[in-house]
C-alpha atoms as a PDB file:
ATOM      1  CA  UNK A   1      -0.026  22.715 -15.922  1.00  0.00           C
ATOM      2  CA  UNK A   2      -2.680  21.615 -13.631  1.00  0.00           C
ATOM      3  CA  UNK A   3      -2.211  20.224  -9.997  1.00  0.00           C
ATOM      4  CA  UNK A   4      -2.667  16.631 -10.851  1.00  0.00           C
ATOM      5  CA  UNK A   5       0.545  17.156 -13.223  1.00  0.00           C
ATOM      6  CA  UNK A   6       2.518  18.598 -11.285  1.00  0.00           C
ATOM      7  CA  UNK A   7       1.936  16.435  -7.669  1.00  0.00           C
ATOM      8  CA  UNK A   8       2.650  13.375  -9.918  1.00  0.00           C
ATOM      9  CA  UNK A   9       5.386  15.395 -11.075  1.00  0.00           C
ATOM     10  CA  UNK A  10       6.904  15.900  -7.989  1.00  0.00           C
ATOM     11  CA  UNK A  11       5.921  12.577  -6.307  1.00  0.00           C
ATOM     12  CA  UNK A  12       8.056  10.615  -9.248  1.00  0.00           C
ATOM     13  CA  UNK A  13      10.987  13.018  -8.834  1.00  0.00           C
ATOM     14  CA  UNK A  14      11.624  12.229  -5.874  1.00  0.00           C
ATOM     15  CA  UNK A  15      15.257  10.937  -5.430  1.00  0.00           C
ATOM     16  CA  UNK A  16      14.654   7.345  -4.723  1.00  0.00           C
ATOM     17  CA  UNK A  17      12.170   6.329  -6.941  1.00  0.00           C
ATOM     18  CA  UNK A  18      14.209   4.416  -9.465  1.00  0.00           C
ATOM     19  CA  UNK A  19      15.798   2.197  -7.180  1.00  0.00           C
ATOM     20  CA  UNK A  20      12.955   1.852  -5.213  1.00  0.00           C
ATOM     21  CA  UNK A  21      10.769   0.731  -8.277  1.00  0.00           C
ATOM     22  CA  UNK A  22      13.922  -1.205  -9.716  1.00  0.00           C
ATOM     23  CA  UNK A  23      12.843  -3.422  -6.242  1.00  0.00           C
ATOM     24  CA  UNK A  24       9.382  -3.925  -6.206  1.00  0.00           C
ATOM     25  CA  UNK A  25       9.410  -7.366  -7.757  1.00  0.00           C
ATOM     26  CA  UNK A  26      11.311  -8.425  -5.097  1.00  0.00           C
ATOM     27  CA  UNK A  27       9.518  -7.585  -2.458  1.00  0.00           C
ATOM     28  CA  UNK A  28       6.167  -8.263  -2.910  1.00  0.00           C
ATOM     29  CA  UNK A  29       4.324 -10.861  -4.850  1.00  0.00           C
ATOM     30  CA  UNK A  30       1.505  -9.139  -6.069  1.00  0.00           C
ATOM     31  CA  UNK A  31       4.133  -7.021  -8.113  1.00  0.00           C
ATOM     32  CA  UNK A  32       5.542 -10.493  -9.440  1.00  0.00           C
ATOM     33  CA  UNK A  33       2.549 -11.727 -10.399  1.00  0.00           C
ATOM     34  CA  UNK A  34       1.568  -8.559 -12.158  1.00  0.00           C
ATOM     35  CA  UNK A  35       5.111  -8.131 -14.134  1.00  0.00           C
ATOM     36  CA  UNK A  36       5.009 -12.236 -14.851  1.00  0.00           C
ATOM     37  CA  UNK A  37       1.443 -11.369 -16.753  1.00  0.00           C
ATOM     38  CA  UNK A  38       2.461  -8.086 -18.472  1.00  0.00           C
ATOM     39  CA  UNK A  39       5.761 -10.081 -19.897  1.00  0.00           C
ATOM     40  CA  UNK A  40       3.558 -12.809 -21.428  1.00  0.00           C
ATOM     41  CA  UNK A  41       0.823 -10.543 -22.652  1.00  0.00           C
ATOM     42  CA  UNK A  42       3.760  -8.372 -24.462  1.00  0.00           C
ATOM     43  CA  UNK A  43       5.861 -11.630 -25.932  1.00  0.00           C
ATOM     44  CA  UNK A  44       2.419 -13.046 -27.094  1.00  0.00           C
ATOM     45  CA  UNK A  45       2.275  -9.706 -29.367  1.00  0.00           C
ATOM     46  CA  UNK A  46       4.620  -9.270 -30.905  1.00  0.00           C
ATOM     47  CA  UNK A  47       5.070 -10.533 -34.113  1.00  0.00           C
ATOM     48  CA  UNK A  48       5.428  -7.479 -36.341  1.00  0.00           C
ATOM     49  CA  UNK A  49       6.458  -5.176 -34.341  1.00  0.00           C
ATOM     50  CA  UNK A  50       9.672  -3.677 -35.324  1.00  0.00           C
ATOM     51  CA  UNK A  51       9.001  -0.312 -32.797  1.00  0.00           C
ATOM     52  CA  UNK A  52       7.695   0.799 -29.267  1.00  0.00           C
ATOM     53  CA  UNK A  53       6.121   3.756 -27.283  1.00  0.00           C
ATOM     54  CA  UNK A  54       6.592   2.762 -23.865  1.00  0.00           C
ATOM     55  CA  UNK A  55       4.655   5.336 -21.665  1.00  0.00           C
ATOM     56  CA  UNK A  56       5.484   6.075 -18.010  1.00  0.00           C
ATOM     57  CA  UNK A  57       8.134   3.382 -18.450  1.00  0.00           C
ATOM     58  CA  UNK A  58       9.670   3.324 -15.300  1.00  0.00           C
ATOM     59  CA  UNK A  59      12.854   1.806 -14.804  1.00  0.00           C
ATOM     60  CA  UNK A  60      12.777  -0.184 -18.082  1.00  0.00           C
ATOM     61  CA  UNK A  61      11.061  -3.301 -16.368  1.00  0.00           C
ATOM     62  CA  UNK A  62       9.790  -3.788 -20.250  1.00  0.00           C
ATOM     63  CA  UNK A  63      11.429  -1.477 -22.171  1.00  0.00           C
ATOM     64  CA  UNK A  64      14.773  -3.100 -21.313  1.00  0.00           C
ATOM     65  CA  UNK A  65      13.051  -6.311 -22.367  1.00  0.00           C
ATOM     66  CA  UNK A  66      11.819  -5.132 -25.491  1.00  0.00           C
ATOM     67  CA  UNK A  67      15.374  -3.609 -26.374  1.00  0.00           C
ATOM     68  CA  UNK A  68      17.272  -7.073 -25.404  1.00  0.00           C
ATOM     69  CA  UNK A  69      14.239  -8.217 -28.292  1.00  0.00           C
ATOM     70  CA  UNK A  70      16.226  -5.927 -30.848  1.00  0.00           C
ATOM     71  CA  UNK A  71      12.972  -3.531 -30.958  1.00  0.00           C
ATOM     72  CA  UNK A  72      13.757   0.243 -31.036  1.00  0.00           C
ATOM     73  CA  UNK A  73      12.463   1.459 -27.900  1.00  0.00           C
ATOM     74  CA  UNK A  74      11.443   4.898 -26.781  1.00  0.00           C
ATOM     75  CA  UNK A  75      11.110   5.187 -23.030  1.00  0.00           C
ATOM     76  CA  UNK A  76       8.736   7.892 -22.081  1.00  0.00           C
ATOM     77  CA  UNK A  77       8.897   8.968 -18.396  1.00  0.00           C
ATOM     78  CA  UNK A  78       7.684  11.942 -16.074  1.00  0.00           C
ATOM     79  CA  UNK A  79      10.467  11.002 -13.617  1.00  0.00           C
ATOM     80  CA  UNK A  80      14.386  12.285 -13.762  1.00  0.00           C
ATOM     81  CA  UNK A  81      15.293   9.406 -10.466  1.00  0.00           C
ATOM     82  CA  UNK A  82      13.413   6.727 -13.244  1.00  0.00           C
ATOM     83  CA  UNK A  83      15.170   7.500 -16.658  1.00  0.00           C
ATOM     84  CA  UNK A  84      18.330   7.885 -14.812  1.00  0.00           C
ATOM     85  CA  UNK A  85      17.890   4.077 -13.197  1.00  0.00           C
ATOM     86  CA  UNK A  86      16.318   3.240 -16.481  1.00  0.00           C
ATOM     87  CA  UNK A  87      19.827   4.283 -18.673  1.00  0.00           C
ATOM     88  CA  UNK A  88      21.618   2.563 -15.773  1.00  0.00           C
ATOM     89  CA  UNK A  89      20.028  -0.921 -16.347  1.00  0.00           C
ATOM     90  CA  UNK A  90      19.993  -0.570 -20.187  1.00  0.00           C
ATOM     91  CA  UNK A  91      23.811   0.294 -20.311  1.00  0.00           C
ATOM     92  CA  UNK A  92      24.234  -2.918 -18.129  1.00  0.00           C
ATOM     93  CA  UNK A  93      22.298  -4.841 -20.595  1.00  0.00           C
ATOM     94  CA  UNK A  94      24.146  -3.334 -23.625  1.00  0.00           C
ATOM     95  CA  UNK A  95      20.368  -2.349 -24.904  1.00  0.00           C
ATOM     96  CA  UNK A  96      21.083   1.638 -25.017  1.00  0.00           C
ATOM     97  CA  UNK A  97      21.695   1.988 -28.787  1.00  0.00           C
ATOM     98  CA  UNK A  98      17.826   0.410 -29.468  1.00  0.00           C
ATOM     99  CA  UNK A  99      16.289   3.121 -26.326  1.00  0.00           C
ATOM    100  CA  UNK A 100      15.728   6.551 -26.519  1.00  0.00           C
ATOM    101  CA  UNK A 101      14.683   8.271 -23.306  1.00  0.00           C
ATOM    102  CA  UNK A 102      12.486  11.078 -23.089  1.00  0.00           C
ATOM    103  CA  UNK A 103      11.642  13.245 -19.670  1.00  0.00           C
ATOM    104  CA  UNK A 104       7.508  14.052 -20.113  1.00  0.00           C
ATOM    105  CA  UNK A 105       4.101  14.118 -19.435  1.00  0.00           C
ATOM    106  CA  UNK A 106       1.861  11.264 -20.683  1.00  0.00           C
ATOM    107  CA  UNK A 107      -0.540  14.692 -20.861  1.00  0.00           C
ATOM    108  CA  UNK A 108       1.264  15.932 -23.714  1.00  0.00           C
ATOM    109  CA  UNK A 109       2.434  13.801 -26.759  1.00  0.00           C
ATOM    110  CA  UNK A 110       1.975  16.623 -29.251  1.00  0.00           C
ATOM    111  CA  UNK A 111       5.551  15.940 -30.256  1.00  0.00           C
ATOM    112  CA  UNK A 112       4.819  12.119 -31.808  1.00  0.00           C
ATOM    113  CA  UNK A 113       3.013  11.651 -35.236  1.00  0.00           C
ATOM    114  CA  UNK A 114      -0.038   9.643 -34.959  1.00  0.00           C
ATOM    115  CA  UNK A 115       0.442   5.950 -35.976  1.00  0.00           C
ATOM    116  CA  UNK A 116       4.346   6.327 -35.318  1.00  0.00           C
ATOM    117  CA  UNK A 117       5.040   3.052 -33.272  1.00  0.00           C
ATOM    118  CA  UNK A 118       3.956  -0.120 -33.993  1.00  0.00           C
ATOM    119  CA  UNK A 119       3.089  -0.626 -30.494  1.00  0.00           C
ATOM    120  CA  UNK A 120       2.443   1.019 -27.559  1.00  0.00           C
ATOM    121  CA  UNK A 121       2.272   0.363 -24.229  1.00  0.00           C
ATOM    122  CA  UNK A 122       1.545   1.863 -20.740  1.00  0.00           C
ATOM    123  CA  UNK A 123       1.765  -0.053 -17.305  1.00  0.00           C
ATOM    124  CA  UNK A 124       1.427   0.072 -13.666  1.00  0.00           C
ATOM    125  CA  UNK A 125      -1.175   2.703 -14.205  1.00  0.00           C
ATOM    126  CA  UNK A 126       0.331   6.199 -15.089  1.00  0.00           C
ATOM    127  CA  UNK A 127      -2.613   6.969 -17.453  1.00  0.00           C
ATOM    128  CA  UNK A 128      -4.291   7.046 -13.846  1.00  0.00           C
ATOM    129  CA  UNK A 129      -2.428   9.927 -12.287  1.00  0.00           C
ATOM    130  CA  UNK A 130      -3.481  12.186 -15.024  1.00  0.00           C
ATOM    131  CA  UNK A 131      -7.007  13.287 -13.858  1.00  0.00           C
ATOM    132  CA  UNK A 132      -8.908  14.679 -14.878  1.00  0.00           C
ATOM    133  CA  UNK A 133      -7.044  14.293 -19.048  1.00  0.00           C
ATOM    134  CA  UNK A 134      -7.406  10.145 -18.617  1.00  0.00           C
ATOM    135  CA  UNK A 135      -9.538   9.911 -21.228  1.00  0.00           C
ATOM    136  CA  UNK A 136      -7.658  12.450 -23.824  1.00  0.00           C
ATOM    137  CA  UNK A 137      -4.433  10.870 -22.555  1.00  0.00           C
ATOM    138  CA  UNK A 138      -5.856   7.118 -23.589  1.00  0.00           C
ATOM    139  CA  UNK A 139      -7.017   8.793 -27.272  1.00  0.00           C
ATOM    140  CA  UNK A 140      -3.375  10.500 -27.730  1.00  0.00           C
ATOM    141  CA  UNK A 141      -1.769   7.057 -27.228  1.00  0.00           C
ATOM    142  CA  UNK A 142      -4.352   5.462 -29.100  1.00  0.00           C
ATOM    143  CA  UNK A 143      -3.526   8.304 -31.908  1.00  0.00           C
ATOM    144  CA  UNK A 144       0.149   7.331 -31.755  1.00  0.00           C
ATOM    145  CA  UNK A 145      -0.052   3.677 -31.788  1.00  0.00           C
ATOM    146  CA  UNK A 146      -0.223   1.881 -35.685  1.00  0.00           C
ATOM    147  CA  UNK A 147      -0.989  -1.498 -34.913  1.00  0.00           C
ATOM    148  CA  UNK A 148      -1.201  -2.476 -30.923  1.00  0.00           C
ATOM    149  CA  UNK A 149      -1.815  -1.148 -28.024  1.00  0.00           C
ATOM    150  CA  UNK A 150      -1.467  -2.572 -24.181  1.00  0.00           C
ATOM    151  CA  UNK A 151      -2.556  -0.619 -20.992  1.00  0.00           C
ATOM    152  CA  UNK A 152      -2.937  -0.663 -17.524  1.00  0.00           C
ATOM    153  CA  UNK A 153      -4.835   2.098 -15.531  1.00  0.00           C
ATOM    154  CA  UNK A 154      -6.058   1.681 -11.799  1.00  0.00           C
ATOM    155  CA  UNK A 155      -9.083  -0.422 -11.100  1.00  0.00           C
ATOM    156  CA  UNK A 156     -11.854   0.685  -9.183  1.00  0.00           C
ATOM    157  CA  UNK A 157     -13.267  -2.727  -8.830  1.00  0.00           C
ATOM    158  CA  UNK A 158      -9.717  -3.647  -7.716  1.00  0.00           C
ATOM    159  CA  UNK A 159      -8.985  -0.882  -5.167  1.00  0.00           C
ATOM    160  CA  UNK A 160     -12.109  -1.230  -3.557  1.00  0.00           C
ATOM    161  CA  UNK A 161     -11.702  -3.814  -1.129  1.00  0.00           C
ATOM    162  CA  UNK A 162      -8.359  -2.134  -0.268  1.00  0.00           C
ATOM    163  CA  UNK A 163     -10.887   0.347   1.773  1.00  0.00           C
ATOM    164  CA  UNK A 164     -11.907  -2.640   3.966  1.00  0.00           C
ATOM    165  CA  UNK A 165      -8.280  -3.958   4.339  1.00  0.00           C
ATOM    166  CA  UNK A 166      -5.844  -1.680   6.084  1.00  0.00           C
ATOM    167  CA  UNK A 167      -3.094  -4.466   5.677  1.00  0.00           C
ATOM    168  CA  UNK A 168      -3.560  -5.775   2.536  1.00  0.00           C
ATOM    169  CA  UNK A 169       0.136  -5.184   1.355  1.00  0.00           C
ATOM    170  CA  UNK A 170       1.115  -7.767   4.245  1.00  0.00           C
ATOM    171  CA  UNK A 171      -0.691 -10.244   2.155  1.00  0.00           C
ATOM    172  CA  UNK A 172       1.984 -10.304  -0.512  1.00  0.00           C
ATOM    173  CA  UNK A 173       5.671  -9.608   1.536  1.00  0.00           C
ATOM    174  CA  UNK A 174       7.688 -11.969   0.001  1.00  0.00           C
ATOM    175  CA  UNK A 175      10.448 -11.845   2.984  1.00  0.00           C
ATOM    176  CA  UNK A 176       9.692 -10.740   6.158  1.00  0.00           C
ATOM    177  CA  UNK A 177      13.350  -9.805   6.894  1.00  0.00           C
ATOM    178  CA  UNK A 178      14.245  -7.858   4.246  1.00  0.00           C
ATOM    179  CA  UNK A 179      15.695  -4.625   5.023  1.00  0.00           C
ATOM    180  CA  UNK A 180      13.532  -1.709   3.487  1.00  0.00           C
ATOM    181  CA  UNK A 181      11.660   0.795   4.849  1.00  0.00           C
ATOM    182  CA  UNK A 182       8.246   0.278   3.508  1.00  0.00           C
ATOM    183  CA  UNK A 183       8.191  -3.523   3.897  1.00  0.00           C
ATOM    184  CA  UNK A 184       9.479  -2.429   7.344  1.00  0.00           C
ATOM    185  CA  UNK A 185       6.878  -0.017   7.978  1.00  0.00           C
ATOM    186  CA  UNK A 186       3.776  -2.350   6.973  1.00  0.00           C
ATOM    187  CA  UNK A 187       4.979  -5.332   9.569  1.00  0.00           C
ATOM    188  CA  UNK A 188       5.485  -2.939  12.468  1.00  0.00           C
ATOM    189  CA  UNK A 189       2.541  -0.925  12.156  1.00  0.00           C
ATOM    190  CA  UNK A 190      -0.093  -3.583  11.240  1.00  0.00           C
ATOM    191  CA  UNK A 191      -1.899  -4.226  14.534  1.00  0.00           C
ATOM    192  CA  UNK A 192      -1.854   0.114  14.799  1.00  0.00           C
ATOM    193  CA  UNK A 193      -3.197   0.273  11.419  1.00  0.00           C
ATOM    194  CA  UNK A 194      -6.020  -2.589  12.631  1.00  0.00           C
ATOM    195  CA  UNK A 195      -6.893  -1.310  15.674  1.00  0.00           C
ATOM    196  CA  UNK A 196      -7.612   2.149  14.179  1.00  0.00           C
ATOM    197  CA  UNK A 197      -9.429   0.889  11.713  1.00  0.00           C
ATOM    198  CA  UNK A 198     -12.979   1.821  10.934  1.00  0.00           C
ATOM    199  CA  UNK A 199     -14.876   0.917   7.898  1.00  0.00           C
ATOM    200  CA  UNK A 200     -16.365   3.816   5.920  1.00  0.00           C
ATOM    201  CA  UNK A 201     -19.314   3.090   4.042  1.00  0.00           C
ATOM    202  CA  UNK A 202     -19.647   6.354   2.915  1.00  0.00           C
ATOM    203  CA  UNK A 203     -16.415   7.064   1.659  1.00  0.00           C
ATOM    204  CA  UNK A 204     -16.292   3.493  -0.127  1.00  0.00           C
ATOM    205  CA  UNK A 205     -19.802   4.447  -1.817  1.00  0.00           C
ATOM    206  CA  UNK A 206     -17.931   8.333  -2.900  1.00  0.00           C
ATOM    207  CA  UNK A 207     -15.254   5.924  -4.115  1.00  0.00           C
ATOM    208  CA  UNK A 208     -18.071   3.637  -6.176  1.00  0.00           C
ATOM    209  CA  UNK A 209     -20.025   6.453  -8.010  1.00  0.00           C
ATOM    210  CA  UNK A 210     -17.006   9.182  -8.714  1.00  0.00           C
ATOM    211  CA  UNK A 211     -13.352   6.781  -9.371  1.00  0.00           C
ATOM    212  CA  UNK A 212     -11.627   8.856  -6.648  1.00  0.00           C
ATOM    213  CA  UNK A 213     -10.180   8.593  -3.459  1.00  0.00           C
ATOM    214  CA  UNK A 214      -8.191  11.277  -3.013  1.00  0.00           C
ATOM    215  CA  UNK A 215      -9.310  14.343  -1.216  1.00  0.00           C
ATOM    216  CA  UNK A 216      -8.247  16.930  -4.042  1.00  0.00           C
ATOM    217  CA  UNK A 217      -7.928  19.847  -2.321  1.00  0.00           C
ATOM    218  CA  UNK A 218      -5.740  18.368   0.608  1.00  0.00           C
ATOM    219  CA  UNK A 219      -3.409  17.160  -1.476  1.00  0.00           C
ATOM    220  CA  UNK A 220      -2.989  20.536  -3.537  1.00  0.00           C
ATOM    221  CA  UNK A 221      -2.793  22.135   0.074  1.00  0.00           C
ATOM    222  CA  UNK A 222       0.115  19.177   0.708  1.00  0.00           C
ATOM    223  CA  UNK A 223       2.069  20.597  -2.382  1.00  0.00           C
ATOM    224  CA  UNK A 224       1.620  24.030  -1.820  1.00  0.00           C
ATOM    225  CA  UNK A 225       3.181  23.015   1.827  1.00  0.00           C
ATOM    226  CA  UNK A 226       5.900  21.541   0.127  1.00  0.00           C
ATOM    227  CA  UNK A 227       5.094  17.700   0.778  1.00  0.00           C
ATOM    228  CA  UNK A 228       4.888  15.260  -1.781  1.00  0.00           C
ATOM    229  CA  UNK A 229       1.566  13.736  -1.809  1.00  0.00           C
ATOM    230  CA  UNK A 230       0.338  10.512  -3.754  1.00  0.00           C
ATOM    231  CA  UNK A 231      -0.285  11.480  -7.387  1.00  0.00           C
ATOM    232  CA  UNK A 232      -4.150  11.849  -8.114  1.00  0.00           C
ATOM    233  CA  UNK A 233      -5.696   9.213  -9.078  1.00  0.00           C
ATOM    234  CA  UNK A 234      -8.425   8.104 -11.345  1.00  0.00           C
ATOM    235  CA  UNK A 235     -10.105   4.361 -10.661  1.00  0.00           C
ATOM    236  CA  UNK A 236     -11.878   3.017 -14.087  1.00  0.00           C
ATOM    237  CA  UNK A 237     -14.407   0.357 -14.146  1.00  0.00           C
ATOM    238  CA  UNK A 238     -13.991  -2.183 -17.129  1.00  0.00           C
ATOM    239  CA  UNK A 239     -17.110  -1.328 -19.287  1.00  0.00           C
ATOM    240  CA  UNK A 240     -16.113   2.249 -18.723  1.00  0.00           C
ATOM    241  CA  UNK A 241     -12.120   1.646 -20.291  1.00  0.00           C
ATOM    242  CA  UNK A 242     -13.554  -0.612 -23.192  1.00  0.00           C
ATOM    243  CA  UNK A 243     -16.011   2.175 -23.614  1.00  0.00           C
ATOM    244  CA  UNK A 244     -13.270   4.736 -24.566  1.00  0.00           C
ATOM    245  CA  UNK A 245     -11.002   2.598 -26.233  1.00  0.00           C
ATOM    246  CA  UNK A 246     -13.846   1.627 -28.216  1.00  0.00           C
ATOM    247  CA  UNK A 247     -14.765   5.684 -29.134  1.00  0.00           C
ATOM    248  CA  UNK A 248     -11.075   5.807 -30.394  1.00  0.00           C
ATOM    249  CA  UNK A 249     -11.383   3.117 -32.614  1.00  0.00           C
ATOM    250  CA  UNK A 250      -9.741   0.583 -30.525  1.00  0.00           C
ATOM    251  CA  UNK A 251     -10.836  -3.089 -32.284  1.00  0.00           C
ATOM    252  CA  UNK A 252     -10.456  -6.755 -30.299  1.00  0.00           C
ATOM    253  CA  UNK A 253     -10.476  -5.573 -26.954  1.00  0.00           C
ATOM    254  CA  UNK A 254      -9.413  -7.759 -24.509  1.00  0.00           C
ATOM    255  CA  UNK A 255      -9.646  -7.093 -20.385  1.00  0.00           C
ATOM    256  CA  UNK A 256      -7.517  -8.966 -17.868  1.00  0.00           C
ATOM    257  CA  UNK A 257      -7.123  -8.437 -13.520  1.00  0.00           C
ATOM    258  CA  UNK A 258      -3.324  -9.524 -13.268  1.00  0.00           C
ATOM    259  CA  UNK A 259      -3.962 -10.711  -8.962  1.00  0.00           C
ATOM    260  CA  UNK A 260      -7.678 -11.658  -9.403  1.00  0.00           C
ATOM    261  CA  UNK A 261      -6.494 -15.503  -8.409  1.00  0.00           C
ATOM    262  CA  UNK A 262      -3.580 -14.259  -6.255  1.00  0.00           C
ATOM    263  CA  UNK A 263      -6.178 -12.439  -3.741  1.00  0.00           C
ATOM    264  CA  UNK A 264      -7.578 -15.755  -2.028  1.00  0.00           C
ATOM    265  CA  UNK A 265      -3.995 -17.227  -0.888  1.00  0.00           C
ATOM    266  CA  UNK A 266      -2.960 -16.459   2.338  1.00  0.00           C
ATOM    267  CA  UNK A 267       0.952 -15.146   2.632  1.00  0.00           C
ATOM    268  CA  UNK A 268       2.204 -18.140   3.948  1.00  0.00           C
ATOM    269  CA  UNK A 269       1.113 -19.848   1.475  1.00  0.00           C
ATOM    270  CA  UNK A 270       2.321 -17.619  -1.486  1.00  0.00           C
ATOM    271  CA  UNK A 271       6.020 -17.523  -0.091  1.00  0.00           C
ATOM    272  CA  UNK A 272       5.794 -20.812  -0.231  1.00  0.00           C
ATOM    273  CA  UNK A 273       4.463 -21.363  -3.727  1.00  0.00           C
ATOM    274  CA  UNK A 274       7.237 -18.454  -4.787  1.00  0.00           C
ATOM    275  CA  UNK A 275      10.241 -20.197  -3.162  1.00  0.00           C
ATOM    276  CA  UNK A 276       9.712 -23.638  -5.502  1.00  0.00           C
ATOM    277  CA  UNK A 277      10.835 -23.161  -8.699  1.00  0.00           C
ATOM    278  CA  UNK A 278       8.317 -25.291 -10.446  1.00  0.00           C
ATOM    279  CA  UNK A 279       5.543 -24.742  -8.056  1.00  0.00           C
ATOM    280  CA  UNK A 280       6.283 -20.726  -8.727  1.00  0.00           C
ATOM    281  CA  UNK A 281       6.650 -21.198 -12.495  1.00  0.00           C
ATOM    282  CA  UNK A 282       3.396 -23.300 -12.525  1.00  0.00           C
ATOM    283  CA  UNK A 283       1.362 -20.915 -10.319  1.00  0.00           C
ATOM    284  CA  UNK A 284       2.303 -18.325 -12.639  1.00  0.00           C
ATOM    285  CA  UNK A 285       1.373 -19.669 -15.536  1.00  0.00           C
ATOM    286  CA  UNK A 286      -2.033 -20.504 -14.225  1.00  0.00           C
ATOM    287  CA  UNK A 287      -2.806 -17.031 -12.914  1.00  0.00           C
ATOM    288  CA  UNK A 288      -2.176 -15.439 -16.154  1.00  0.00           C
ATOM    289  CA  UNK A 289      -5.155 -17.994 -17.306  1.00  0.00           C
ATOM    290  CA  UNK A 290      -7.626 -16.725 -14.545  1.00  0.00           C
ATOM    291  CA  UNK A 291      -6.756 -13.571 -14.562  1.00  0.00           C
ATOM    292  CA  UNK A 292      -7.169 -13.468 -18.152  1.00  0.00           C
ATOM    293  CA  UNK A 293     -11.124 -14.312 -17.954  1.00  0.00           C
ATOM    294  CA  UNK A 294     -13.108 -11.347 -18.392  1.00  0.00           C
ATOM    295  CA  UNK A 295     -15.448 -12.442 -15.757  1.00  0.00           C
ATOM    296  CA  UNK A 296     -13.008 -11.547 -12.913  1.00  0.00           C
ATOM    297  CA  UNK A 297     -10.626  -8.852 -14.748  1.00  0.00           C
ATOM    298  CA  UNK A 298     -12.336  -5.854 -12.513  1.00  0.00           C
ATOM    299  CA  UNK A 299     -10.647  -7.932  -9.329  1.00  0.00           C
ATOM    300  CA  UNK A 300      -6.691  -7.264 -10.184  1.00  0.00           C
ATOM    301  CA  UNK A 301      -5.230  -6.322  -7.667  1.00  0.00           C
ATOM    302  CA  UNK A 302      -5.230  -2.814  -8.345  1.00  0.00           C
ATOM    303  CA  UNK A 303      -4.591  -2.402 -12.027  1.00  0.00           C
ATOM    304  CA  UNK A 304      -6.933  -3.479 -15.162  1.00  0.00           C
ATOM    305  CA  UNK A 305      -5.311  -4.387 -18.290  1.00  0.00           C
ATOM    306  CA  UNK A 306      -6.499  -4.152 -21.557  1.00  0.00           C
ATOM    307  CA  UNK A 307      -4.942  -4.871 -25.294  1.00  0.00           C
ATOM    308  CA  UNK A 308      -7.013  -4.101 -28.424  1.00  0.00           C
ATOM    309  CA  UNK A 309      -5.772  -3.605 -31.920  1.00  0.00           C
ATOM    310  CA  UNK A 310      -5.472  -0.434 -34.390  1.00  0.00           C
ATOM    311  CA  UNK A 311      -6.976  -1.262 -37.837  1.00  0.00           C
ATOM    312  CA  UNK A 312      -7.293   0.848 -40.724  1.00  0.00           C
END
């Protein structure tokens, strides 16, 4: 197992990951525009589809959905805290008899025949924090996948401007009293986290020509320490992901930037738009149109997305 594996490993173990995860889409609004554009892109496909590889499912955010569906459902995750919050929520849900949870590595899928599900899917970028196997990682799920296939890795386009934004989480806080720690953490520390901030061309440019921003060997020298750093991560560029789902025999590729539209509002004016009910519903609706146009899919917010079709 290399070091990637086992930070990400470690970092997803961590106790409260499934609860925290359960959250997000109550928190922020970038994660409610994202999941609002995933949904439709997954109801929109499918017609067919009888079952599902969900990789690095989380806690069921679509797994669950696709089970309530009447889809069989394997939920493929690297994290004990996430298939524990996962069987929670799908036992609430009376969903369990269509799931079957599995504890493992997106890195190895040796155990799955190849075109065994009808569709697969992978979101909120776990294809990512297997550097440096991304690209054998997209071809095994490719391999496994009969008909469709629906992923989202990091975007390098998207993470970029993150570099020149030391607050850009603020941006999407969807209550500002809300007791937890990280929303906590980003409202009392912003003016610290301006006024130390320096803009690195340098490192932004590193970022630009390799897809990484993580120092590698600090954070193997953070897990040897014992510390639980951010899983590794690799950034792709669109032409690049078409590129390999292309050499795999990927067909109809389609590229969206769930948050391209989302990253112009200002936060007062998103908590607004997401406390109406039609004005939220609405806004919705017409992000998943502009994020849908290739022209601005490398500017999600931090993830690209991309469907394209197995045929024989």
């Amino acid at each position: 197992m290399d070091y990637s594996q086992k930070i990400a490993q470690r970092h997803w173990n961590l106790s409260d990951k499934g609860e925290r995860e359960h959250n997000r889409e109550n928190m922020f609004i970038d994660d409610i525009i994202q999941k609002a554009h995933l949904e439709r892109e997954i109801l929109s496909n499918i017609a067919g589809i009888e079952n599902v590889f969900d990789g690095g499912a989380g806690a069921g955010r679509f797994s669950i959905l696709l089970a309530k569906m009447g889809l069989k459902v394997t939920h493929f995750d690297i994290s004990r805290p996430m298939l524990d919050k996962a069987r929670q929520l799908a036992d609430e849900a009376r969903v369990e008899e269509n799931m079957v949870f599995v504890k493992g590595a997106l890195e190895d899928l040796s155990s799955y025949a190849d075109n065994e599900f009808d569709l697969v899917i992978s979101f909120d970028a776990p294809i990512s924090y297997t550097y440096p196997n991304q690209e054998s990682v997209i071809a095994n799920l490719v391999r496994i996948a009969k008909k469709k296939l629906l992923i989202s890795v990091s975007s390098r386009l998207g993470t970029l401007p993150y570099f020149a934004n030391p607050i850009q989480k603020n941006q999407f806080i969807l209550d500002k009293t809300v007791d937890d720690s990280y929303v906590r953490w980003c409202l009392d520390n912003a003016d610290k986290q301006i006024a130390n901030f320096r803009f690195d061309k340098d490192f932004c440019q590193q970022v630009w020509n390799s897809g990484l921003c993580d120092n590698i060997e600090q954070a193997i020298d953070l897990y040897e320490s014992g510390k639980s750093p951010w899983p590794i991560t690799y950034l792709f560029r669109p032409d690049e992901l078409k590129a390999i789902l292309e050499k795999y025999g990927v067909k109809n590729i389609r590229l969206a930037g769930p948050g391209a539209y989302a990253r112009t509002i200002p936060n007062e004016v998103l908590v607004k738009i997401m406390n109406d009910e039609q004005q939220r519903k609405d806004f919705l609706e017409f992000c998943y149109l502009y994020d849908s146009n290739p022209y601005v899919c490398g500017m999600g917010k931090d993830n690209l997305l991309a469907y394209g079709e197995i045929l024989s």
